[in-house]
N, C-alpha and C. Protein backbone atom coordinates (compact mmCIF):
# COMPACT_ATOMS: atom_id res chain seq x y z
N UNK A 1 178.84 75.43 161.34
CA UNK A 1 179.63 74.59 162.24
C UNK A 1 180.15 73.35 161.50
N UNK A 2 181.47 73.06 161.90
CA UNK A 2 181.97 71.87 160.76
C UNK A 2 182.09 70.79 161.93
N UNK A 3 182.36 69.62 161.53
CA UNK A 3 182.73 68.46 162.55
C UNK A 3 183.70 68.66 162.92
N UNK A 4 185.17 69.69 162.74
CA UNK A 4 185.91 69.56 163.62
C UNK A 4 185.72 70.76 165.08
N UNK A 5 184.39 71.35 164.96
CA UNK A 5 184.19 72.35 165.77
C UNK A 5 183.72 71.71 167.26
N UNK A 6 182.85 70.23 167.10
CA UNK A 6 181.94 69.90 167.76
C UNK A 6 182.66 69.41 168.92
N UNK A 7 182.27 70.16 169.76
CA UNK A 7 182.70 70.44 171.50
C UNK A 7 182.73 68.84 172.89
N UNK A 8 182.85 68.61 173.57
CA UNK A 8 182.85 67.63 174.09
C UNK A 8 181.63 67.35 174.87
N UNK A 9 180.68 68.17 174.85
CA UNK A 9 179.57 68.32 175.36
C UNK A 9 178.17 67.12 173.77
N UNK A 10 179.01 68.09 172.75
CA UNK A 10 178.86 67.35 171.65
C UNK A 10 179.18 65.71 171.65
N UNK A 11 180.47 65.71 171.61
CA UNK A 11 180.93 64.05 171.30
C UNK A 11 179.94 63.33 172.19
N UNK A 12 179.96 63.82 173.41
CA UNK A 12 179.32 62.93 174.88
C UNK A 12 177.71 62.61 174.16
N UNK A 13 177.02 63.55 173.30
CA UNK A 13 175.51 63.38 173.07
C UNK A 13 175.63 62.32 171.43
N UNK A 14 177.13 62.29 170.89
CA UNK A 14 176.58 61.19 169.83
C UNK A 14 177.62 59.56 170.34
N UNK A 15 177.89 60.15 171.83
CA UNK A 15 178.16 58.79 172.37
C UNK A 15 177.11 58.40 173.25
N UNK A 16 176.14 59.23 173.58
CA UNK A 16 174.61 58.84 173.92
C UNK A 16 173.78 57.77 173.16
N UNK A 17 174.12 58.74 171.55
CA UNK A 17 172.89 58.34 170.40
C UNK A 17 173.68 56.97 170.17
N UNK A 18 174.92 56.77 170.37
CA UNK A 18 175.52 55.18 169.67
C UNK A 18 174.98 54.15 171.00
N UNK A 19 174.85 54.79 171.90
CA UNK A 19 174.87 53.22 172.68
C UNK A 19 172.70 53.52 172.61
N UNK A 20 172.31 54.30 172.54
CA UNK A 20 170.88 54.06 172.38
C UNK A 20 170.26 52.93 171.58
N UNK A 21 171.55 53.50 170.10
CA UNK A 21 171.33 52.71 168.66
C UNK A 21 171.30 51.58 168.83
N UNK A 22 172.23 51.38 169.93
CA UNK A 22 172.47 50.08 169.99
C UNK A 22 171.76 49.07 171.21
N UNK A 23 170.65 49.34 171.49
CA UNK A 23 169.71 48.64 171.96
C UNK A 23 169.30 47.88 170.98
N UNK A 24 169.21 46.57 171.12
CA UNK A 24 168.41 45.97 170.21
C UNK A 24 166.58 45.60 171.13
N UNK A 25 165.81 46.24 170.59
CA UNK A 25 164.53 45.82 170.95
C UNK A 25 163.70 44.50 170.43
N UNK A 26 164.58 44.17 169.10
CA UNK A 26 164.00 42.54 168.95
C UNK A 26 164.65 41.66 170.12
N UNK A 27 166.14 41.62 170.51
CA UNK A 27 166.64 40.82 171.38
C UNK A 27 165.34 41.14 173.04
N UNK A 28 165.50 42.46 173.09
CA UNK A 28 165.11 42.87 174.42
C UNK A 28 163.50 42.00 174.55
N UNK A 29 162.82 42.34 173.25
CA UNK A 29 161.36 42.10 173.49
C UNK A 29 161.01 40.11 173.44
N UNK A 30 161.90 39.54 172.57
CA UNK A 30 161.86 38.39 172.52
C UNK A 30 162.30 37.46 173.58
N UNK A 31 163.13 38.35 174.56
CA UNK A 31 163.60 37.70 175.96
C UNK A 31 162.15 37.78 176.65
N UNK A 32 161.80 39.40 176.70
CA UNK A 32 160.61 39.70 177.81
C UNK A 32 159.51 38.56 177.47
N UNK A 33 159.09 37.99 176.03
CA UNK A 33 157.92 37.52 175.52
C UNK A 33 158.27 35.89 175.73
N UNK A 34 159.62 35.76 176.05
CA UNK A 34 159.99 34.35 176.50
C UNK A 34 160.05 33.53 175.41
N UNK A 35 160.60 34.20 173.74
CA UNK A 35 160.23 33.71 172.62
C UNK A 35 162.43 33.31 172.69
N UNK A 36 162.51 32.89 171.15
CA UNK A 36 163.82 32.51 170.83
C UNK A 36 164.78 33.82 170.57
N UNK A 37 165.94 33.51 170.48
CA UNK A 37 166.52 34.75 170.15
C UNK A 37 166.65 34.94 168.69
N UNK A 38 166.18 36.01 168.08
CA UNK A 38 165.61 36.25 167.22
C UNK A 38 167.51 36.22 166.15
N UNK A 39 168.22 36.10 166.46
CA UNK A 39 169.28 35.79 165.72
C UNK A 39 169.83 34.41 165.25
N UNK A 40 168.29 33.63 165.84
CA UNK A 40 168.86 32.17 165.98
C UNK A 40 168.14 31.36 165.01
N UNK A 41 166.92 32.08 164.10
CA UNK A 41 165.58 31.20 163.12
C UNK A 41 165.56 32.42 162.08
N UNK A 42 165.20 32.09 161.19
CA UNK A 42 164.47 32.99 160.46
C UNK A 42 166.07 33.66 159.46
N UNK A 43 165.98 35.09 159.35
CA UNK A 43 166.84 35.43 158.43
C UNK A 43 168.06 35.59 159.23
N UNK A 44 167.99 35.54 160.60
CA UNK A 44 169.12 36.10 161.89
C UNK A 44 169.31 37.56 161.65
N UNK A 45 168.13 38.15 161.89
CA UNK A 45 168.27 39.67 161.73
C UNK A 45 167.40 39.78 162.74
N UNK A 46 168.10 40.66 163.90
CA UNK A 46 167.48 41.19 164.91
C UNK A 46 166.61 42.49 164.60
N UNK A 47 165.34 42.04 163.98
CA UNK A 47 164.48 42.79 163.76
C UNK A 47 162.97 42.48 163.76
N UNK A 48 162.08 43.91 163.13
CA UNK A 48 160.50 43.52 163.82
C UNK A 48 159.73 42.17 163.00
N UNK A 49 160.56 42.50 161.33
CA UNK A 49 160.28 41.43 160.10
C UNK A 49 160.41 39.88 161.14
N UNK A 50 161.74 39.50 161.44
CA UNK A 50 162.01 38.46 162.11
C UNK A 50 161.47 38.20 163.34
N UNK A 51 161.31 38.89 163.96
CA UNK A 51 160.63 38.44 165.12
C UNK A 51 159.29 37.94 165.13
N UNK A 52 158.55 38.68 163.89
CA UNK A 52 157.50 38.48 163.70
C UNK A 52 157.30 36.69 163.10
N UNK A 53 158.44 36.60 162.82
CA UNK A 53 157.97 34.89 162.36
C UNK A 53 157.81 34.27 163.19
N UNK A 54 158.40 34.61 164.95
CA UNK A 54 158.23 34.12 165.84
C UNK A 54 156.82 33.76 165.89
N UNK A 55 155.48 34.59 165.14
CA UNK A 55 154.45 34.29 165.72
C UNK A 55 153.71 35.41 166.46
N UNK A 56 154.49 35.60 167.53
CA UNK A 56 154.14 36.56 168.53
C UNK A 56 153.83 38.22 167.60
N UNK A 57 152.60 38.61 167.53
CA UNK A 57 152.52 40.40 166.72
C UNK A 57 152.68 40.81 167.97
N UNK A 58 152.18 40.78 169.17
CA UNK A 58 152.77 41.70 169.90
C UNK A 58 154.07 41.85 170.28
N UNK A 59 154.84 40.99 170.59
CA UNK A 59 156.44 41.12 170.30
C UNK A 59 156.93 42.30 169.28
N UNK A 60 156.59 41.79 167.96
CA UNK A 60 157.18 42.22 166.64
C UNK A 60 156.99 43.62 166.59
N UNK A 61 155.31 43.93 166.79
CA UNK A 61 155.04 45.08 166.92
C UNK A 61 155.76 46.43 167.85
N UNK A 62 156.26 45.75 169.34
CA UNK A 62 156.84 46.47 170.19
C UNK A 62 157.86 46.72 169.59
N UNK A 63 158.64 45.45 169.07
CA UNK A 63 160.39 45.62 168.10
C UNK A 63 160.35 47.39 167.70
N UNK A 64 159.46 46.95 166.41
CA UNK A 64 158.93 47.59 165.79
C UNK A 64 159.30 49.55 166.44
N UNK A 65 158.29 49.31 167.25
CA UNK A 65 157.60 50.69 167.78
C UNK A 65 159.16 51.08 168.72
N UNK A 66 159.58 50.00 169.39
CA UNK A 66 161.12 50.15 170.02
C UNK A 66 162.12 50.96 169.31
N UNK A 67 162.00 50.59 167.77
CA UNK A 67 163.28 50.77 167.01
C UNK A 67 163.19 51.63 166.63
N UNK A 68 161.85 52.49 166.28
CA UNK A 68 161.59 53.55 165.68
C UNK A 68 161.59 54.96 166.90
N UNK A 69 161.45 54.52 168.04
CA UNK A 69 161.50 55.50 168.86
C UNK A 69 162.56 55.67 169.46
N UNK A 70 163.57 54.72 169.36
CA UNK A 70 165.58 55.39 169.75
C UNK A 70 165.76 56.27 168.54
N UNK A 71 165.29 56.31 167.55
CA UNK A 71 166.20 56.93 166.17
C UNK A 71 165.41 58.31 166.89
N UNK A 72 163.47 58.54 166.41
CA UNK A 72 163.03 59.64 166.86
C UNK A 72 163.62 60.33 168.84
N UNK A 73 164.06 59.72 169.64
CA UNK A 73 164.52 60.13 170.73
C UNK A 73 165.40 61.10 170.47
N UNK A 74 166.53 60.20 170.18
CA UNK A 74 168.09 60.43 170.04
C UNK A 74 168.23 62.15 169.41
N UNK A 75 167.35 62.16 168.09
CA UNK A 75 167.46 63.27 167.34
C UNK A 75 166.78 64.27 167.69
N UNK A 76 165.45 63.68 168.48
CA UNK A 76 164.36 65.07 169.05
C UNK A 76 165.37 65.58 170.65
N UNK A 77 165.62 64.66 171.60
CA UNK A 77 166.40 65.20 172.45
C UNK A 77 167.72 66.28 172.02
N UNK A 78 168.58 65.95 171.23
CA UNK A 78 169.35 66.86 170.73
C UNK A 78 168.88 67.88 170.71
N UNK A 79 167.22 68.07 169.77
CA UNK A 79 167.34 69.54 169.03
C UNK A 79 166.66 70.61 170.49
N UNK A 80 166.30 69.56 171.44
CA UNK A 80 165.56 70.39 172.50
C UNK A 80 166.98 71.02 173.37
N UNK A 81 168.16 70.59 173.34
CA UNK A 81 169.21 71.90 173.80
C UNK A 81 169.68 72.45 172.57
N UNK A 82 168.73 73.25 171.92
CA UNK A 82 169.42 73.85 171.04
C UNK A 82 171.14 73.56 170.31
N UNK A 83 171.46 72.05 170.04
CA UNK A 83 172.13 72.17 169.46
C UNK A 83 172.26 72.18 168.15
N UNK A 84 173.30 72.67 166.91
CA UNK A 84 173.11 72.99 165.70
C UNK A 84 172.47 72.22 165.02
N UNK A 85 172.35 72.37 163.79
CA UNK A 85 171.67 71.12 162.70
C UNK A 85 173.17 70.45 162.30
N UNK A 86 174.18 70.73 162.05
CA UNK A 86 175.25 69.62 162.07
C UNK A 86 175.41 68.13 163.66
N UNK A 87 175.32 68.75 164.88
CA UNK A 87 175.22 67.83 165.75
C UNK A 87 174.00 67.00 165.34
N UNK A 88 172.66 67.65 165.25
CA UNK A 88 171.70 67.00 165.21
C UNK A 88 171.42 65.74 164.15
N UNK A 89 172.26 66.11 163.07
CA UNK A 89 172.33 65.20 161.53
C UNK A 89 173.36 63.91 162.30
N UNK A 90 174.34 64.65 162.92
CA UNK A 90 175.62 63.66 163.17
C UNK A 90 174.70 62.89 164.27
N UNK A 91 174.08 62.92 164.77
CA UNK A 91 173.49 62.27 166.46
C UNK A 91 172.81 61.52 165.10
N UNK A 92 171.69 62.01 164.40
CA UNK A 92 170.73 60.76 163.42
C UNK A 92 171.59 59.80 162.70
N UNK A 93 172.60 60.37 162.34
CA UNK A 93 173.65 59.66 161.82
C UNK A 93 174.32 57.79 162.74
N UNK A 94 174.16 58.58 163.58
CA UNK A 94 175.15 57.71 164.40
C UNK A 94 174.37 56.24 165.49
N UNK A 95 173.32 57.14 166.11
CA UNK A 95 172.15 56.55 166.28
C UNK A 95 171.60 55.21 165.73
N UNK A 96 171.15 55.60 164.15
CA UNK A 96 170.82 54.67 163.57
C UNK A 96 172.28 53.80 163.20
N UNK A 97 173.24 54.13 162.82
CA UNK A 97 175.08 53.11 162.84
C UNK A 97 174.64 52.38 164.22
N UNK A 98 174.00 52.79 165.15
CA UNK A 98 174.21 52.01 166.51
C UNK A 98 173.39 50.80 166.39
N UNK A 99 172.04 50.92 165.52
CA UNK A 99 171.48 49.83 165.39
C UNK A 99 172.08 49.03 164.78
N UNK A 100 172.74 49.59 163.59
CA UNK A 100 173.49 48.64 162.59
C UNK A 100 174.68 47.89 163.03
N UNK A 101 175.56 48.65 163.81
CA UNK A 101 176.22 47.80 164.64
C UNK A 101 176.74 48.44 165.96
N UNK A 102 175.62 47.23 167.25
CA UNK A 102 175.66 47.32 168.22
C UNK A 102 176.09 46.98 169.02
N UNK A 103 177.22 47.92 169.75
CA UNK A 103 178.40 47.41 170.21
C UNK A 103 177.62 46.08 171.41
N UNK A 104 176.52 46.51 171.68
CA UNK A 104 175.83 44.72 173.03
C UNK A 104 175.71 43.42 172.12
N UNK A 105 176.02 43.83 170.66
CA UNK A 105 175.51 42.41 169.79
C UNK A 105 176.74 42.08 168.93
N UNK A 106 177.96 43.15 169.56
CA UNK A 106 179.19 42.48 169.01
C UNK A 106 178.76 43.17 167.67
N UNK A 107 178.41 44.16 167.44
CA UNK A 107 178.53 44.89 166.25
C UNK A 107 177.83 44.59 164.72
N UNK A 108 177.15 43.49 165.58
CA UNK A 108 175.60 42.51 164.29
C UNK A 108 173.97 42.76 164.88
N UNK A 109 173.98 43.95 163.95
CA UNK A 109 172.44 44.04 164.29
C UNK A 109 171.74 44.33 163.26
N UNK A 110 170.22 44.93 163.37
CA UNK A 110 169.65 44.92 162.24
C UNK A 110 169.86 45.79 160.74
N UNK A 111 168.24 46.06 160.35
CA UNK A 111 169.01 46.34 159.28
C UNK A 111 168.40 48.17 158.84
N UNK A 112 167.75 48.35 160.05
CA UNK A 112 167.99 49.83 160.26
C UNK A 112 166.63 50.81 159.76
N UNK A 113 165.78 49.80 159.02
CA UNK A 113 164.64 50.55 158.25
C UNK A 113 163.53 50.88 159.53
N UNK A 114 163.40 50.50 160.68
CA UNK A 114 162.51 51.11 161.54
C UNK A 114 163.23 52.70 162.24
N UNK A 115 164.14 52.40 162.69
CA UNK A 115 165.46 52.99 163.74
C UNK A 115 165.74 54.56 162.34
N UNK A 116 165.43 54.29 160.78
CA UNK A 116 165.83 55.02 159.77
C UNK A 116 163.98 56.08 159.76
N UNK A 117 162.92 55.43 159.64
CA UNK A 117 161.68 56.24 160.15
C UNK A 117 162.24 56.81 161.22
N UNK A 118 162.33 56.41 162.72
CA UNK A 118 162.40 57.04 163.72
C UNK A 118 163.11 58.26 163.28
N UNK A 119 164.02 58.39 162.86
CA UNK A 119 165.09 59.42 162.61
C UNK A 119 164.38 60.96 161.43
N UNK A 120 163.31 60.29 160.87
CA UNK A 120 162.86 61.25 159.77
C UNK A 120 161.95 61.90 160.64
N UNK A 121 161.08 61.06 161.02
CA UNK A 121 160.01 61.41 162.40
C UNK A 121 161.07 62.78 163.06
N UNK A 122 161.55 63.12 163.20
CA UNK A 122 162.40 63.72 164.22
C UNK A 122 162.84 65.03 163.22
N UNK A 123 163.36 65.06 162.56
CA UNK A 123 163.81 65.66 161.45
C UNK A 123 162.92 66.22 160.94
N UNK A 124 161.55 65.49 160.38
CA UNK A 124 160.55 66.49 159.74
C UNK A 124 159.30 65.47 159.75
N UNK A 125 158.30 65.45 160.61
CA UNK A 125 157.22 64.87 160.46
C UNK A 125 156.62 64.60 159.23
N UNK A 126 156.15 65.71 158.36
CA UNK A 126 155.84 65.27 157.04
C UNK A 126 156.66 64.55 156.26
N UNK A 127 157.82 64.78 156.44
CA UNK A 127 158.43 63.65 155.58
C UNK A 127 158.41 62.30 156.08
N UNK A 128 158.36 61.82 157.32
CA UNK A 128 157.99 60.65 157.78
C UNK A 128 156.81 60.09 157.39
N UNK A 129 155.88 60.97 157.27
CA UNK A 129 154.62 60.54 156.49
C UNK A 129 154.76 60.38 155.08
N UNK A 130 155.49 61.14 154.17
CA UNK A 130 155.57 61.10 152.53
C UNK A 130 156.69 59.36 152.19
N UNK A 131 157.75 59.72 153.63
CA UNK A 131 158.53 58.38 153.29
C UNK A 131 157.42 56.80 153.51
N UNK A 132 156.17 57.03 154.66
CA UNK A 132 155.77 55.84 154.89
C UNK A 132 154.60 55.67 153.85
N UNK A 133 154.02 56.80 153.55
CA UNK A 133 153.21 56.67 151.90
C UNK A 133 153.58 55.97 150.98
N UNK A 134 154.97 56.41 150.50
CA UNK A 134 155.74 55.48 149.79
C UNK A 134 155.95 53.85 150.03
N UNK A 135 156.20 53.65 151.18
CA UNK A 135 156.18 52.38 151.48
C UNK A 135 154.86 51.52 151.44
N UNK A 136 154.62 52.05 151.82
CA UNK A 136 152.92 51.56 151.80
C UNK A 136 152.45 51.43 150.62
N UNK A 137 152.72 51.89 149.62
CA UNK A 137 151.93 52.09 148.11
C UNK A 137 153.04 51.29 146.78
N UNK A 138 154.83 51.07 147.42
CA UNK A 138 155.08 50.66 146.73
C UNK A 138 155.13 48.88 147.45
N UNK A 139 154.62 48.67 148.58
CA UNK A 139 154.20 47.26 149.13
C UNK A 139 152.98 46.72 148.81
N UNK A 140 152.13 47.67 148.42
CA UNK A 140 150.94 47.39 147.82
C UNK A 140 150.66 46.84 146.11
N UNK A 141 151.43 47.94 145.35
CA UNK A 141 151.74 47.51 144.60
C UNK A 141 152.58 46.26 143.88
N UNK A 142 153.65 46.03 144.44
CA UNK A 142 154.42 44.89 144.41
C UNK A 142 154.69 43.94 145.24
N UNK A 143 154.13 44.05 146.22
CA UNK A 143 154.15 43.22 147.61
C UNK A 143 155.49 42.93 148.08
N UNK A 144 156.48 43.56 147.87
CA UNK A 144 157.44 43.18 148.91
C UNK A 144 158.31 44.19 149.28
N UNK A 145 158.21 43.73 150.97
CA UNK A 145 158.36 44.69 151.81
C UNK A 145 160.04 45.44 151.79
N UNK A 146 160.82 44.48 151.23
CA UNK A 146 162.25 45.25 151.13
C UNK A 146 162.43 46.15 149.87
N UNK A 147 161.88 45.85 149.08
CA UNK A 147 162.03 46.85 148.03
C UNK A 147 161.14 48.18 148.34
N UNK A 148 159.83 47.90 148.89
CA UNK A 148 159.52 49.14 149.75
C UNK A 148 160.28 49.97 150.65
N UNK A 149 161.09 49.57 151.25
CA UNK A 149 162.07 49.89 152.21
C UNK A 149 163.22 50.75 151.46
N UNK A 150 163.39 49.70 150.50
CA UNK A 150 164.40 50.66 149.74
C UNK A 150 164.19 51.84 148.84
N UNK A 151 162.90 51.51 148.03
CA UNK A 151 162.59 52.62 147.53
C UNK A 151 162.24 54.07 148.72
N UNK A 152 161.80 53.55 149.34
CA UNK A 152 161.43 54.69 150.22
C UNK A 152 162.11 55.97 150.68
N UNK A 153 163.57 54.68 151.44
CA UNK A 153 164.64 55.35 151.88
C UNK A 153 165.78 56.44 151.20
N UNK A 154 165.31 55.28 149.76
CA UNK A 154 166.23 56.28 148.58
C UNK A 154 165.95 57.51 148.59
N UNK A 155 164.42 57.51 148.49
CA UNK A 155 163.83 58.78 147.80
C UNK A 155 164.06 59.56 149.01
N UNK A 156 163.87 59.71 150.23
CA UNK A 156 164.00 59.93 151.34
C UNK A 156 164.87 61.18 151.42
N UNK A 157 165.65 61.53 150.82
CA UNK A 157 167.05 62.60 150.77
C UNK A 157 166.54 63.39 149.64
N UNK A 158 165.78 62.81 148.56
CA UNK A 158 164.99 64.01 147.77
C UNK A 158 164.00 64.47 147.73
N UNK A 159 163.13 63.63 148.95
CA UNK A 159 161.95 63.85 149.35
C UNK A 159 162.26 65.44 150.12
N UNK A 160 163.08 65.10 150.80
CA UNK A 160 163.56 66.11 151.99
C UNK A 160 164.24 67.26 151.45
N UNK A 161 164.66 67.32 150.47
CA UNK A 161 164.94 68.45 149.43
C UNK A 161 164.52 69.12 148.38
N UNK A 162 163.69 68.18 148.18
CA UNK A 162 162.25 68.66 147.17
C UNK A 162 161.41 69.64 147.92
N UNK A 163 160.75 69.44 149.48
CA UNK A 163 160.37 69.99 150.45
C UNK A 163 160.73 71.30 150.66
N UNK A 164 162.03 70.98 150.84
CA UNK A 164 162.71 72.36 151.09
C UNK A 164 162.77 73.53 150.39
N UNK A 165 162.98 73.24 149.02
CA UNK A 165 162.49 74.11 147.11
C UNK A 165 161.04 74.22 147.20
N UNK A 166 159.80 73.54 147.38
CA UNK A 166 158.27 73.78 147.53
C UNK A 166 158.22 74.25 148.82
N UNK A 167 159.12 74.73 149.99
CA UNK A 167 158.52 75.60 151.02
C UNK A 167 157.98 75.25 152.29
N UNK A 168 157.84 73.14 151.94
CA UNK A 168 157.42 73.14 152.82
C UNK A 168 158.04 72.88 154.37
N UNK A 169 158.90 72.98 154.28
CA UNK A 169 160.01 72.96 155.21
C UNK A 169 161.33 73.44 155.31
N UNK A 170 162.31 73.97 155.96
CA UNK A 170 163.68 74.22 155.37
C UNK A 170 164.60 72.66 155.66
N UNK A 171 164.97 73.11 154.62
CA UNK A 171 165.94 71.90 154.17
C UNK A 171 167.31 72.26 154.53
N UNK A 172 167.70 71.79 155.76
CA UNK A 172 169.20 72.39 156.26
C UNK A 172 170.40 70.72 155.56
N UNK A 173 171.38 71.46 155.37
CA UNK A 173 172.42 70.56 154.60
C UNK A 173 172.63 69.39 154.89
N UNK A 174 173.06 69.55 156.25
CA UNK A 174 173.53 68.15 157.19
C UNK A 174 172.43 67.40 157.62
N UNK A 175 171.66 67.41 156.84
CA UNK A 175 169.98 66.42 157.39
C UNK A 175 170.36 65.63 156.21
N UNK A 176 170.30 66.65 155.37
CA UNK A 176 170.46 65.93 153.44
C UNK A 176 171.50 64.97 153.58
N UNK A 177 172.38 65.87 154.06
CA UNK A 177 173.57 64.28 153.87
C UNK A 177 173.32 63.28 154.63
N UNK A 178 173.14 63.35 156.18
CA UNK A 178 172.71 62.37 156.87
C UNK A 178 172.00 61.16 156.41
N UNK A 179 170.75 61.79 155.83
CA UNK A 179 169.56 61.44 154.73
C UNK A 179 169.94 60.37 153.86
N UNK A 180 170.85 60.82 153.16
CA UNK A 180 171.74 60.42 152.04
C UNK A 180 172.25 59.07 152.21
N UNK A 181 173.40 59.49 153.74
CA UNK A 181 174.22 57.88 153.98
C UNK A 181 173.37 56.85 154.76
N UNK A 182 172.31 57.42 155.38
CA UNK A 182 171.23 56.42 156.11
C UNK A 182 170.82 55.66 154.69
N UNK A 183 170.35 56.18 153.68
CA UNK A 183 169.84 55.46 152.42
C UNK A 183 171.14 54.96 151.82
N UNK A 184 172.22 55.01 151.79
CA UNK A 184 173.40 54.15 151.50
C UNK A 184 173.41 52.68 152.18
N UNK A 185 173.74 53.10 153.40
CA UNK A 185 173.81 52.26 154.16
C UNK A 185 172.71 51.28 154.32
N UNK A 186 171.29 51.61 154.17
CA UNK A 186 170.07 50.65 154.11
C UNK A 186 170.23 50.02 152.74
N UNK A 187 171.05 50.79 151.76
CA UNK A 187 171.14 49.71 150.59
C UNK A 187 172.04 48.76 150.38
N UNK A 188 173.37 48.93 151.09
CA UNK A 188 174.01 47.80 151.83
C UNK A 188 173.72 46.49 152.49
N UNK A 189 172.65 47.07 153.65
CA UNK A 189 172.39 46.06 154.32
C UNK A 189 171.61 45.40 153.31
N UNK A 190 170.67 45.88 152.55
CA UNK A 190 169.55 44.79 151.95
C UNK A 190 170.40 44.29 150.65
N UNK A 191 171.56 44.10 150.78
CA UNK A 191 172.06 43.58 149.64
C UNK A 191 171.57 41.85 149.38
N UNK A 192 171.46 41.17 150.52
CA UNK A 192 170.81 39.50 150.35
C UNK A 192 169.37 40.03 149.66
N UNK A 193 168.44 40.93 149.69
CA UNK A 193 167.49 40.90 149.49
C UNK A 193 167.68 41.29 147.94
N UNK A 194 168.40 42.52 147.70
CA UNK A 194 167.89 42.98 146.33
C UNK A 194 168.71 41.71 145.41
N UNK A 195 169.96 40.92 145.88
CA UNK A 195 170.15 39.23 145.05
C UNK A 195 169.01 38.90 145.06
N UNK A 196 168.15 38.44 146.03
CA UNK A 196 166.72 37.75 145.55
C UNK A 196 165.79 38.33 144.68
N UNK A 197 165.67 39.97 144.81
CA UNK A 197 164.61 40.18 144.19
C UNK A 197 164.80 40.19 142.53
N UNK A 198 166.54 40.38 142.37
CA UNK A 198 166.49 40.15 141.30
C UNK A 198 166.30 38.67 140.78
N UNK A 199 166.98 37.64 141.13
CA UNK A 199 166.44 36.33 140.90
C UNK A 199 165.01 36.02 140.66
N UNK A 200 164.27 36.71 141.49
CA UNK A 200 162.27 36.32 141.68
C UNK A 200 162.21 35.38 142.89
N UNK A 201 163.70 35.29 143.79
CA UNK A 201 162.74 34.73 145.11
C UNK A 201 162.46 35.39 146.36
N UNK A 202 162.63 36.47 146.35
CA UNK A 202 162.12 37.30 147.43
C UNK A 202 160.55 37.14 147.83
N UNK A 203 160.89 36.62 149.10
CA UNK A 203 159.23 36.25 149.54
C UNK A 203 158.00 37.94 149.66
N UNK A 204 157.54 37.56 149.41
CA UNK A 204 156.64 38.76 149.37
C UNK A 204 155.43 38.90 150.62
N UNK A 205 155.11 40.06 150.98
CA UNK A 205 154.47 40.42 151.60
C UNK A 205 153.19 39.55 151.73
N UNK A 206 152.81 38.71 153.26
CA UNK A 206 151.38 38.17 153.20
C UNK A 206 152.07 36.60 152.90
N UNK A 207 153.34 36.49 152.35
CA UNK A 207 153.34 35.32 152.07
C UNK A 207 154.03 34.46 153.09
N UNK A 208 153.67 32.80 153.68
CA UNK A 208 154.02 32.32 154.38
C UNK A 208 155.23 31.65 154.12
């Protein structure tokens, strides 16, 4: 199935996944918690990182758990009406674009690394686990959390194709690419970060 095949039944489910994307759960949770708007202190990134400076972990945490469960929704609802693995890539696709820019935030939102798990979660459980291994081990190692993010995400599209060659999953095309521009696009957004990290001021993990 190519994208110019995809039916109107289609368009209607990745005009679902865009306005999902585009919930922001740092805005939503920082209203409910009666905290600031999280676009207004900190890096102005409506996300779980930022919210969390608020103070509030339970806030951040919900962000968090919020952002990661529109990406896993969006893509697990799809595959339960049997639609193809091209809709299903294009819905993960689009989904997570919704976080990135959300048409309720005027098209400024975060920066996609929770909302980008949710989406693998959905796609292939083990790889959600091999991508958050990674994160975890390269935050440990170097303590900071955006270059974890990025490494992760990178690998993320060869994680998922490596998989597919060892058996442990099939590796359908339009995941890969999906895969691919989600890790583009997360390397975009962290462009303020990887300026710092090359400089040496990227704050690091743990640090106040």
């Amino acid at each position: 199935m190519t994208l110019t095949a995809l039916t109107f039944t289609d368009l209607g489910l990745l005009g679902l996944a865009y306005l999902l994307g585009s919930l922001s759960f740092a805005v939503v949770m920082s209203r409910a918690f009666g905290l600031a708007d999280p676009r207004t202190y900190g890096s102005g990134n409506p996300g779980a990182t930022n919210v969390l400076r608020s103070g509030n972990k339970w806030a951040a945490g919900l962000t968090l758990l919020g952002d990661a469960a529109k990406g896993w929704l969006a893509v697990w609802a799809t595959g339960q009406l049997n639609t193809s693995a091209t809709v299903q890539a294009c819905v993960a696709l689009v989904v997570f674009l919704g976080h990135l820019y959300p048409v309720f935030l005027r098209f400024k939102g975060g920066k996609g690394v929770a909302t980008a798990f949710g989406v693998m979660l959905a796609v292939q459980p083990l790889l959600a686990l091999i991508a958050a291994i990674t994160w975890f081990s390269v935050a440990k190692i170097f303590k900071y959390s955006s270059l974890a993010a990025l490494v992760s995400a990178g690998c993320a599209p060869l994680f998922y194709l490596l998989g597919g060659v060892q058996g442990w999953w099939r590796a359908e095309p339009p995941f890969a690419w999906a895969l691919f521009i989600i890790a583009l696009f997360l390397l975009i957004r962290h462009r303020s970060n990887i300026e710092r990290l090359l400089k040496g001021t990227e704050p690091r993990v743990g640090k106040k």
